[in-house]
PDB file of N, CA and C in Angstrom:
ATOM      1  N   UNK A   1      54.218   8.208  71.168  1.00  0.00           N
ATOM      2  CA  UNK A   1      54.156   6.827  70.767  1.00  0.00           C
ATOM      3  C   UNK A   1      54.073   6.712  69.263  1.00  0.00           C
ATOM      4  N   UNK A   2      53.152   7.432  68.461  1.00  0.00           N
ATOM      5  CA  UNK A   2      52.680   7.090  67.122  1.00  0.00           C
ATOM      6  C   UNK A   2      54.156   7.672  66.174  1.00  0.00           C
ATOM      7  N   UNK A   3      54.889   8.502  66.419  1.00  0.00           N
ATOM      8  CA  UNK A   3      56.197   9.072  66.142  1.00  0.00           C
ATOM      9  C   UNK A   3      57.120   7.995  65.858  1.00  0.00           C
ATOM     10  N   UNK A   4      57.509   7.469  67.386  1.00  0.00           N
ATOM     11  CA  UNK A   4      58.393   6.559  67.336  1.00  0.00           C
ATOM     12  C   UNK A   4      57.907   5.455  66.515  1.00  0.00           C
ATOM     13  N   UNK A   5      57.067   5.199  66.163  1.00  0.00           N
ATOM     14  CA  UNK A   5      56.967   4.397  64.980  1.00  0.00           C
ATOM     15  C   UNK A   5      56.260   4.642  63.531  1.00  0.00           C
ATOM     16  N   UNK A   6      56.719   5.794  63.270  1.00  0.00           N
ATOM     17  CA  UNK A   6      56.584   6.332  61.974  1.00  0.00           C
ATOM     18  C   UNK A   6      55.132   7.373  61.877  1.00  0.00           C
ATOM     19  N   UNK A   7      54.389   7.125  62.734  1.00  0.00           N
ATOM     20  CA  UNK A   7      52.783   7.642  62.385  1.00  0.00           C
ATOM     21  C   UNK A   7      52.422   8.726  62.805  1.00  0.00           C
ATOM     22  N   UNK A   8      51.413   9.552  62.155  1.00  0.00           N
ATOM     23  CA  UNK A   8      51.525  11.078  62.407  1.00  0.00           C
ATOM     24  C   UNK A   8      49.966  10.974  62.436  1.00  0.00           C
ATOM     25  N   UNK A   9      49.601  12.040  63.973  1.00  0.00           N
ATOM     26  CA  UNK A   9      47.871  12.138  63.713  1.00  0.00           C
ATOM     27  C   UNK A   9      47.237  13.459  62.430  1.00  0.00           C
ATOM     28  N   UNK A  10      46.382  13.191  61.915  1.00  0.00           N
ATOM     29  CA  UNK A  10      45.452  14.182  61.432  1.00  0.00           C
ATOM     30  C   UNK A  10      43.946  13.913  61.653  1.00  0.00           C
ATOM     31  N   UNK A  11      43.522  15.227  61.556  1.00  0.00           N
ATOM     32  CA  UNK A  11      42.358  15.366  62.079  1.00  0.00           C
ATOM     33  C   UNK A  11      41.301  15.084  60.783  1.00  0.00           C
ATOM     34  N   UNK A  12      41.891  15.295  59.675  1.00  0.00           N
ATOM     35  CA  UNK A  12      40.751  14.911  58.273  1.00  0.00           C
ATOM     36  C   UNK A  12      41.586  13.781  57.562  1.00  0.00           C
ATOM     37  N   UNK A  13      40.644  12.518  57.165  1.00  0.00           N
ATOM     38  CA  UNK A  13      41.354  11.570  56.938  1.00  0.00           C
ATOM     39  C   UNK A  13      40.926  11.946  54.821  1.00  0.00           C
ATOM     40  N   UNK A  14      42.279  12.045  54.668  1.00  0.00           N
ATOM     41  CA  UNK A  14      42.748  12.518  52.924  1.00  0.00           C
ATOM     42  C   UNK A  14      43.192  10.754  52.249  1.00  0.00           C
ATOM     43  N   UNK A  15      43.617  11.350  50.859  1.00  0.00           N
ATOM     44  CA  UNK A  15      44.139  10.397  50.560  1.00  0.00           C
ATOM     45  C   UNK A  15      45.714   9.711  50.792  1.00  0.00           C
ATOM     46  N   UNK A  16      46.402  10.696  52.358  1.00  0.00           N
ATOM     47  CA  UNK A  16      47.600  10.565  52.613  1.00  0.00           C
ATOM     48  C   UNK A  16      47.455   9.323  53.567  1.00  0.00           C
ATOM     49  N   UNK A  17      46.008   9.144  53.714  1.00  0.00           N
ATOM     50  CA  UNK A  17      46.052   8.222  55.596  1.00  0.00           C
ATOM     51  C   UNK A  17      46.108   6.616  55.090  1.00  0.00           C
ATOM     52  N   UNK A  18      46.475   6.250  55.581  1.00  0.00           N
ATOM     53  CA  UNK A  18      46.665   4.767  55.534  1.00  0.00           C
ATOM     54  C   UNK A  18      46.051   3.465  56.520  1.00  0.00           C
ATOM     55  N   UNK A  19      45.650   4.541  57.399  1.00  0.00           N
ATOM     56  CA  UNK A  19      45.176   3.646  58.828  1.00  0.00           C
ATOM     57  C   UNK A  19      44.171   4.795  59.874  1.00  0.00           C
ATOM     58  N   UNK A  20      42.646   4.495  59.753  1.00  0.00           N
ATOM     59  CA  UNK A  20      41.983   4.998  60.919  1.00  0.00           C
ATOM     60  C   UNK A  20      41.784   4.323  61.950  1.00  0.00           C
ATOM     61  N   UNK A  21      42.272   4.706  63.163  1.00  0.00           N
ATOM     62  CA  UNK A  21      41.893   4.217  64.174  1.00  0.00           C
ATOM     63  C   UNK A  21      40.061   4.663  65.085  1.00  0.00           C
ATOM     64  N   UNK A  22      39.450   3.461  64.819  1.00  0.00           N
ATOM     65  CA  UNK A  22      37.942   3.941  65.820  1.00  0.00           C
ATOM     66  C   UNK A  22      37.488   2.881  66.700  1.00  0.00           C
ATOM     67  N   UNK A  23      37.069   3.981  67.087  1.00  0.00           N
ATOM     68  CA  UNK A  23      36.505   3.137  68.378  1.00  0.00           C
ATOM     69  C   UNK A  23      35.297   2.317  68.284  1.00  0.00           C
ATOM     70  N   UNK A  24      34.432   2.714  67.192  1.00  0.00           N
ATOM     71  CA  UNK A  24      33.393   2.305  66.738  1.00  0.00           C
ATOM     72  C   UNK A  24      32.938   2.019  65.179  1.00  0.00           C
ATOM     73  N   UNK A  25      32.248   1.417  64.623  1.00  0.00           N
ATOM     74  CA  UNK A  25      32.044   1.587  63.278  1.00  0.00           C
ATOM     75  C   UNK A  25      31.112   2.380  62.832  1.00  0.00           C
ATOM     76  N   UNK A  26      31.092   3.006  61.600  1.00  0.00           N
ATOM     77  CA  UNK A  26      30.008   4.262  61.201  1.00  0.00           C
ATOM     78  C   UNK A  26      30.382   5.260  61.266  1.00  0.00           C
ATOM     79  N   UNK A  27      31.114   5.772  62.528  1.00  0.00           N
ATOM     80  CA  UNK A  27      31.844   7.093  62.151  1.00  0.00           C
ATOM     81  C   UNK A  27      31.810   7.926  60.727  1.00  0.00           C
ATOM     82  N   UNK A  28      32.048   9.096  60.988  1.00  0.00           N
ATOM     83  CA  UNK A  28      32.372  10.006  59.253  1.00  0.00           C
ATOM     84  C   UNK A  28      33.607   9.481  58.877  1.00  0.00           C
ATOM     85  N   UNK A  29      34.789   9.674  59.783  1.00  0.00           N
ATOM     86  CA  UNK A  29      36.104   9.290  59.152  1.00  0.00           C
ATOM     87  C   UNK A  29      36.458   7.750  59.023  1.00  0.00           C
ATOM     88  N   UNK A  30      35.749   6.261  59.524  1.00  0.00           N
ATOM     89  CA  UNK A  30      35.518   5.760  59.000  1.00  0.00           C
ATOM     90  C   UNK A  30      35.283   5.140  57.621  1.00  0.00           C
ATOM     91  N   UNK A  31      33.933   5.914  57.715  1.00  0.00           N
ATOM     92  CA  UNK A  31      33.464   5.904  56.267  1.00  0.00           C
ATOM     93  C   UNK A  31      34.018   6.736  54.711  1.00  0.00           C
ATOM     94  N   UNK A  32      34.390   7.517  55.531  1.00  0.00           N
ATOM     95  CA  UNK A  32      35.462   8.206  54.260  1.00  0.00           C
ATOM     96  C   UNK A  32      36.741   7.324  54.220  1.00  0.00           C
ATOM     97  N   UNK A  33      37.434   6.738  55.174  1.00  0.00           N
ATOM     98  CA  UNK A  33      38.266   5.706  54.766  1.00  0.00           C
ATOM     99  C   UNK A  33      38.064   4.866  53.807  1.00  0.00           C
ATOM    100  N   UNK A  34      37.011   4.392  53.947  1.00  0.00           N
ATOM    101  CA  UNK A  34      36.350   3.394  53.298  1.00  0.00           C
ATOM    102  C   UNK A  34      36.359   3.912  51.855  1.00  0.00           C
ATOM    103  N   UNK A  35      36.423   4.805  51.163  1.00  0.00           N
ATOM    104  CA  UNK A  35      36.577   5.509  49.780  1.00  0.00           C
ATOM    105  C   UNK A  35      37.468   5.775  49.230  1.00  0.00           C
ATOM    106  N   UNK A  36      38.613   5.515  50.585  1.00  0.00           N
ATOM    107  CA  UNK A  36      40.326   5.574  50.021  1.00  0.00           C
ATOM    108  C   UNK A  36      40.778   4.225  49.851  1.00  0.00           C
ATOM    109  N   UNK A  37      41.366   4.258  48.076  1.00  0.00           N
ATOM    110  CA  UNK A  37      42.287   2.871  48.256  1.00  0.00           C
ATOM    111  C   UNK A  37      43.138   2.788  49.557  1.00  0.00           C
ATOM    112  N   UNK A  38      43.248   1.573  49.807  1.00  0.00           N
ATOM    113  CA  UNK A  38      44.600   0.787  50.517  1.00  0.00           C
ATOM    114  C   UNK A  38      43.999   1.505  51.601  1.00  0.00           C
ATOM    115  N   UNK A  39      43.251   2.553  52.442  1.00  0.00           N
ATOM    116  CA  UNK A  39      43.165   3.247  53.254  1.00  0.00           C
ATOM    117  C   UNK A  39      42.178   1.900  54.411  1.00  0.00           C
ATOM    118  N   UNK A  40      43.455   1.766  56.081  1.00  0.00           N
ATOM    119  CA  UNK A  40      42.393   0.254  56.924  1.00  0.00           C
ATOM    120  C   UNK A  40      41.707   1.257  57.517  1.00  0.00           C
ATOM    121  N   UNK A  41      40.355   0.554  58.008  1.00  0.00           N
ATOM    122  CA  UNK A  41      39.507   0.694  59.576  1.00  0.00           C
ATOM    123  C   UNK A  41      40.293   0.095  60.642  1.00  0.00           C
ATOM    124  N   UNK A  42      41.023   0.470  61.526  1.00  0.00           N
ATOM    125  CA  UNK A  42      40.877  -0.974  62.791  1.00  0.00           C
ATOM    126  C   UNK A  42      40.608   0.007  64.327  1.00  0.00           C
ATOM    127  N   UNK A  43      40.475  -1.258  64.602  1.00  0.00           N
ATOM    128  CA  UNK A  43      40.332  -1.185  66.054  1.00  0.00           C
ATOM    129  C   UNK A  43      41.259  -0.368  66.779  1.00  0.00           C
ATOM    130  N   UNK A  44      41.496   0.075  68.317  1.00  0.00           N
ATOM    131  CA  UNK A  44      42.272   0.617  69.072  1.00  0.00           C
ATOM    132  C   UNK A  44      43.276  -0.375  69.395  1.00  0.00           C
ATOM    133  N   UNK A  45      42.592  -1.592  69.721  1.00  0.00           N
ATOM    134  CA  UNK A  45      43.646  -2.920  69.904  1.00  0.00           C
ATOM    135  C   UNK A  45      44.978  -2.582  69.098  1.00  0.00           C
ATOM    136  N   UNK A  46      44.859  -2.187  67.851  1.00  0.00           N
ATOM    137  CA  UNK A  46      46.029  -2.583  66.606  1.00  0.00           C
ATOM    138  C   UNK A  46      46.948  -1.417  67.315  1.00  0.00           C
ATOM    139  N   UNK A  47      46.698  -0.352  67.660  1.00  0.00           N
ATOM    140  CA  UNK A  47      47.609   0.700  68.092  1.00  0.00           C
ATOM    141  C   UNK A  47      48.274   0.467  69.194  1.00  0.00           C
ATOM    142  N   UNK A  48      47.766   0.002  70.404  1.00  0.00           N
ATOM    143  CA  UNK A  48      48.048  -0.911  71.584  1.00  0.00           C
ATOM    144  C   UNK A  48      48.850  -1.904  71.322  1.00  0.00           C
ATOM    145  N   UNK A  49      48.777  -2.634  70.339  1.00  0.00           N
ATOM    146  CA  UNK A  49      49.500  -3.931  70.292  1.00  0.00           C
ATOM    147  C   UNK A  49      50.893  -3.536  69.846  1.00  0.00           C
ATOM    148  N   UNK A  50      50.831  -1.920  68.571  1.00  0.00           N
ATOM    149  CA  UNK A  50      51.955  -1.717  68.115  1.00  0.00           C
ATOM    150  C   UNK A  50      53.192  -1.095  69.024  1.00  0.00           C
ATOM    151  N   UNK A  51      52.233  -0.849  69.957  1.00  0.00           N
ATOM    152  CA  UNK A  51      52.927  -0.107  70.882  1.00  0.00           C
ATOM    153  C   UNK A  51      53.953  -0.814  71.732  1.00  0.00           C
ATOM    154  N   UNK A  52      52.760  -2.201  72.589  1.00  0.00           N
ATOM    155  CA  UNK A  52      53.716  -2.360  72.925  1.00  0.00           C
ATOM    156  C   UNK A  52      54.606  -3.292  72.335  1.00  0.00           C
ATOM    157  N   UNK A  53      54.546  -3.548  71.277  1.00  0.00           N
ATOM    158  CA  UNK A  53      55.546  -4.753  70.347  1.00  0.00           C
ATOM    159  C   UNK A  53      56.530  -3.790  70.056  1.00  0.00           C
ATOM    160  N   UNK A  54      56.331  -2.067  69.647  1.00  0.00           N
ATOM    161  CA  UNK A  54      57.554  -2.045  69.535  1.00  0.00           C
ATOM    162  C   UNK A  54      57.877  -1.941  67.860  1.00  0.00           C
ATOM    163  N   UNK A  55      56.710  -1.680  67.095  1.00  0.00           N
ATOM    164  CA  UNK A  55      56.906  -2.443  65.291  1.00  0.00           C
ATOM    165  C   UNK A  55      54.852  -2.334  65.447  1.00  0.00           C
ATOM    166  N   UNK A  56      55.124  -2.048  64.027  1.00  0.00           N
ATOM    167  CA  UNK A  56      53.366  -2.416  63.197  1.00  0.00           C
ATOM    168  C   UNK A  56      53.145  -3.378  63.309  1.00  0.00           C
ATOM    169  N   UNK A  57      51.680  -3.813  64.342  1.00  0.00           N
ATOM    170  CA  UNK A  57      51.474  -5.346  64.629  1.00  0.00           C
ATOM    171  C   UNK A  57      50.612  -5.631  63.181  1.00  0.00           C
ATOM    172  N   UNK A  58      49.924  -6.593  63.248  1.00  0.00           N
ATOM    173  CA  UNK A  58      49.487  -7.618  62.343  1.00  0.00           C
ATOM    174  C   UNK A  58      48.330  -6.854  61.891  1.00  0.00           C
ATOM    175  N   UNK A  59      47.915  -6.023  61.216  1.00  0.00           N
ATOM    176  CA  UNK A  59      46.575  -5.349  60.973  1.00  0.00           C
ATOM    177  C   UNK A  59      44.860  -6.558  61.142  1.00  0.00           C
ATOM    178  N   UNK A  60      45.044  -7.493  60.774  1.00  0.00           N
ATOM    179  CA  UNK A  60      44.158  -8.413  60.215  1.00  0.00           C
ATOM    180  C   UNK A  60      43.366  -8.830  61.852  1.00  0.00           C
ATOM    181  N   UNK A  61      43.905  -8.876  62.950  1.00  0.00           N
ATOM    182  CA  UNK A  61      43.050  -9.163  63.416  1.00  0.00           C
ATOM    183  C   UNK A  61      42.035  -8.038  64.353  1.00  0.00           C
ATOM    184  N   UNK A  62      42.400  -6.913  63.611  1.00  0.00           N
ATOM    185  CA  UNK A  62      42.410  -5.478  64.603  1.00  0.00           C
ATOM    186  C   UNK A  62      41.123  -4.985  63.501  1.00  0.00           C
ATOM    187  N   UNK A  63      41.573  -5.360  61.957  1.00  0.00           N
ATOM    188  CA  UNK A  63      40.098  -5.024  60.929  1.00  0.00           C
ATOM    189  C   UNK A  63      38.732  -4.512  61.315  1.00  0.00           C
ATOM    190  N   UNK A  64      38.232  -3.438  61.031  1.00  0.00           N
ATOM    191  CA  UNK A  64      36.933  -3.333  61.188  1.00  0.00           C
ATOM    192  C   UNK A  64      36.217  -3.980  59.496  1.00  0.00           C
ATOM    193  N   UNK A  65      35.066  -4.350  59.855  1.00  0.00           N
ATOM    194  CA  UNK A  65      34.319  -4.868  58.541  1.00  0.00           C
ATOM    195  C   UNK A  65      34.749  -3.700  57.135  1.00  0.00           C
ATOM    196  N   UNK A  66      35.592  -4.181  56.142  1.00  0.00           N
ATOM    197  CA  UNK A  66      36.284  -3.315  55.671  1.00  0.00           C
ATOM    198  C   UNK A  66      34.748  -4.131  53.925  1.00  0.00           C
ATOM    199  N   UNK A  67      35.257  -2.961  53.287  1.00  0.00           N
ATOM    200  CA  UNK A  67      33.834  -3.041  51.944  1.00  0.00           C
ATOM    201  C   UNK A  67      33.696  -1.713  51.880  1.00  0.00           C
ATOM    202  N   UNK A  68      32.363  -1.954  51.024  1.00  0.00           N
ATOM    203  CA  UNK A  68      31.338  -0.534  50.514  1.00  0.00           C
ATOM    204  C   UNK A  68      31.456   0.229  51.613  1.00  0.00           C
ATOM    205  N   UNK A  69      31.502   1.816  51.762  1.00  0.00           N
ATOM    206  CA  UNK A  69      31.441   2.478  52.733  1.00  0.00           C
ATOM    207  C   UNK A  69      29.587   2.714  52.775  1.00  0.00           C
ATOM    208  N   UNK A  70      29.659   2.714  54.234  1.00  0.00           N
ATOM    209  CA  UNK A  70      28.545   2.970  54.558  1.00  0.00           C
ATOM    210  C   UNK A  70      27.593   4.137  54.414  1.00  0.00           C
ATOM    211  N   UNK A  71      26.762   4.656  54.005  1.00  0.00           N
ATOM    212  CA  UNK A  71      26.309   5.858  53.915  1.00  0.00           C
ATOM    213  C   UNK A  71      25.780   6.348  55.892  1.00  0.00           C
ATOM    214  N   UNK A  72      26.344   7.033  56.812  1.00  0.00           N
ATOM    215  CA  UNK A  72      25.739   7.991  57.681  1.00  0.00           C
ATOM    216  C   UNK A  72      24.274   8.358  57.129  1.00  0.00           C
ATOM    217  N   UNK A  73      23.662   8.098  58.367  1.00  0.00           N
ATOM    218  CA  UNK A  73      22.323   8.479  58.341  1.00  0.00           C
ATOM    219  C   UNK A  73      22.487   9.964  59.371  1.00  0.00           C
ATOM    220  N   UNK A  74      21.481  10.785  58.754  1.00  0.00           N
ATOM    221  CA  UNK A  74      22.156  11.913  59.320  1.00  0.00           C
ATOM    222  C   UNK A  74      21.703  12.785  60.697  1.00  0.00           C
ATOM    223  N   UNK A  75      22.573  12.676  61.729  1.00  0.00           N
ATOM    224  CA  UNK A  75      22.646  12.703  63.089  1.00  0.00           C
ATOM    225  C   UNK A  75      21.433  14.224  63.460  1.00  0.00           C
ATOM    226  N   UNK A  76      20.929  13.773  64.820  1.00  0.00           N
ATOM    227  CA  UNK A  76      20.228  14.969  65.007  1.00  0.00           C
ATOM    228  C   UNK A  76      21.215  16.007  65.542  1.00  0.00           C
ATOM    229  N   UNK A  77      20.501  17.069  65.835  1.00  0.00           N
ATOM    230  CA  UNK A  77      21.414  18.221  66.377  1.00  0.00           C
ATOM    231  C   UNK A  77      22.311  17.807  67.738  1.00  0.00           C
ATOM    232  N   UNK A  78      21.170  17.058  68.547  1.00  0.00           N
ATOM    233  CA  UNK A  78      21.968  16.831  69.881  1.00  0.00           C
ATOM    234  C   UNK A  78      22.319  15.990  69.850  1.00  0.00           C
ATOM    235  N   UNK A  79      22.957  14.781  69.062  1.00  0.00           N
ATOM    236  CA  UNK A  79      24.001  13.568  69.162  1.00  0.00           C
ATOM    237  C   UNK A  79      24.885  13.998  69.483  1.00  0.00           C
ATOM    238  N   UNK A  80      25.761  13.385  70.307  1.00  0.00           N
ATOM    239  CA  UNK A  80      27.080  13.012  69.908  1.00  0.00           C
ATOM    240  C   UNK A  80      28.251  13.087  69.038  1.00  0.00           C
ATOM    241  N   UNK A  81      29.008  13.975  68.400  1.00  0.00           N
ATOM    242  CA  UNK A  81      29.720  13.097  67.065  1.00  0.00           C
ATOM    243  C   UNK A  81      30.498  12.410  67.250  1.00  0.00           C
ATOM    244  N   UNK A  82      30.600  11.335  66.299  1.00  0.00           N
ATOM    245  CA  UNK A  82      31.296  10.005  66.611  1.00  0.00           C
ATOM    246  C   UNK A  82      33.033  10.242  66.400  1.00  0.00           C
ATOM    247  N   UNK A  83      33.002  11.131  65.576  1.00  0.00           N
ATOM    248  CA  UNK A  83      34.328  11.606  65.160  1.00  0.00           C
ATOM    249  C   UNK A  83      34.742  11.900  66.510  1.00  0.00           C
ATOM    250  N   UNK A  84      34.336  13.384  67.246  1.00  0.00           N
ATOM    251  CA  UNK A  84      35.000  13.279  68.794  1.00  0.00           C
ATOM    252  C   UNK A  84      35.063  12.811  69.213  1.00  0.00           C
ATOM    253  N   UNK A  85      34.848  11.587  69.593  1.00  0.00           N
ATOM    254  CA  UNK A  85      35.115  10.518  70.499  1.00  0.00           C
ATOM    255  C   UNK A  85      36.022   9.696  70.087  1.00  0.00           C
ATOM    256  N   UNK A  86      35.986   9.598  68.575  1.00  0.00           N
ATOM    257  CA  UNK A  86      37.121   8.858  68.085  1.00  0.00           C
ATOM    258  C   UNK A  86      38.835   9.868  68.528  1.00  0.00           C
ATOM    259  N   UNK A  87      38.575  11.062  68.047  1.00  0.00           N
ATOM    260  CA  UNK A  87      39.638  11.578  68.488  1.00  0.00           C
ATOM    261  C   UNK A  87      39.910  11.742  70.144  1.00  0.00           C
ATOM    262  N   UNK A  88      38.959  12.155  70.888  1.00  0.00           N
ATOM    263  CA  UNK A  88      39.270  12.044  72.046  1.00  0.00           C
ATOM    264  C   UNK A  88      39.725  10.458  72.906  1.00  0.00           C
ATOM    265  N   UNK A  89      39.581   9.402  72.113  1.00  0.00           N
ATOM    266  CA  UNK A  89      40.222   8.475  72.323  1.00  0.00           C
ATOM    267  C   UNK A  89      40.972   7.871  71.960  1.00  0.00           C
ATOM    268  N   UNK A  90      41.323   8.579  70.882  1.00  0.00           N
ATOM    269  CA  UNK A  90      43.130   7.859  70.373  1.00  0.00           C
ATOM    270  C   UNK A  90      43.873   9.199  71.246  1.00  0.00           C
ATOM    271  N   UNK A  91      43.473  10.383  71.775  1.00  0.00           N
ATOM    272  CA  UNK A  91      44.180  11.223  72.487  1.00  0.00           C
ATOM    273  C   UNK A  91      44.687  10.516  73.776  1.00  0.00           C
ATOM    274  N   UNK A  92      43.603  10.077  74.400  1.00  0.00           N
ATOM    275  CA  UNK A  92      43.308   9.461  75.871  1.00  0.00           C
ATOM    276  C   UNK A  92      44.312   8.245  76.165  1.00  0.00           C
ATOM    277  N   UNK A  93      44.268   7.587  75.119  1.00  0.00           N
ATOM    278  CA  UNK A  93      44.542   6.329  74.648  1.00  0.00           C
ATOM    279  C   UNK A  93      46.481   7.060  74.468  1.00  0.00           C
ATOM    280  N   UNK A  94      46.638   7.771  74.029  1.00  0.00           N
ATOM    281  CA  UNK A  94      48.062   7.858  73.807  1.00  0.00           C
ATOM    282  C   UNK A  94      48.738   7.972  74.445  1.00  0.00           C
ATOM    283  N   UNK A  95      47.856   9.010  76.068  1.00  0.00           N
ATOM    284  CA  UNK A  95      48.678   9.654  77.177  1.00  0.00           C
ATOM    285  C   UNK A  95      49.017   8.852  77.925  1.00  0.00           C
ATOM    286  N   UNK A  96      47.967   7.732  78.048  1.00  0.00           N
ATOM    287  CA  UNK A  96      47.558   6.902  79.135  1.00  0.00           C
ATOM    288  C   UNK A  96      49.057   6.297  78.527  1.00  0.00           C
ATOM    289  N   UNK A  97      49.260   5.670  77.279  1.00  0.00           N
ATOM    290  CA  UNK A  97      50.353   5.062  77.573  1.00  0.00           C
ATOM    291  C   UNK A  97      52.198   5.294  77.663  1.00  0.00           C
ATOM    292  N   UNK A  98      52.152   6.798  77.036  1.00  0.00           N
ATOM    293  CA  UNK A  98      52.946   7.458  76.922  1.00  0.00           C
ATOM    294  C   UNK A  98      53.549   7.834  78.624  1.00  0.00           C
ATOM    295  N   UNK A  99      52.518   8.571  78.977  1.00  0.00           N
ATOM    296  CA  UNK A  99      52.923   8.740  80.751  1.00  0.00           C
ATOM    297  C   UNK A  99      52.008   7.910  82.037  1.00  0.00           C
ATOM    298  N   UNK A 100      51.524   6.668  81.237  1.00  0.00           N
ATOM    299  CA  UNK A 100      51.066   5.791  82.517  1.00  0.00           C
ATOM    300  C   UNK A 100      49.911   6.169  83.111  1.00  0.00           C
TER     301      UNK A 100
END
């Protein structure tokens, strides 16, 4: 899906990325977005929508609270990271629509 319309995943968001997709706000790669010019937060919606439109939908209503990056408060050993989940759901999220 992200191919056919120009977009390529990486796993460390640099100053090449232009668009993080999360599932949540706070994340690490988030917040390092947040330190790159021009670099959006949005939602999963915005990837969904592009998909199925077919074309880059409208970024603006997909926005996560975009500003100062947030400083991470720093996770205990046994959390979660928010990052995996972010990736395991733009993965999830791709198959599901790629093969239904």
């Amino acid at each position: 899906m992200h191919k056919s319309l120009g977009a390529k995943i990486q796993d460390k968001v640099d100053k090449a990325v232009t668009h993080v997709v999360a599932a949540k706000d706070g994340s690490e790669k988030a917040t390092i977005a947040r330190t790159i010019p021009g670099c959006l937060v949005v939602r999963p919606g915005w990837l969904m929508e592009s998909y199925w439109s077919i074309r880059k939908a409208n970024v603006q209503p997909y926005l996560m609270a975009q500003g100062p990056a947030v400083i991470p408060i720093k996770k205990d050993e046994n959390d979660d990271d928010d990052d995996d989940d972010d990736d395991g759901f733009a993965l999830e999220l791709e198959d599901e629509l790629l093969n239904g």
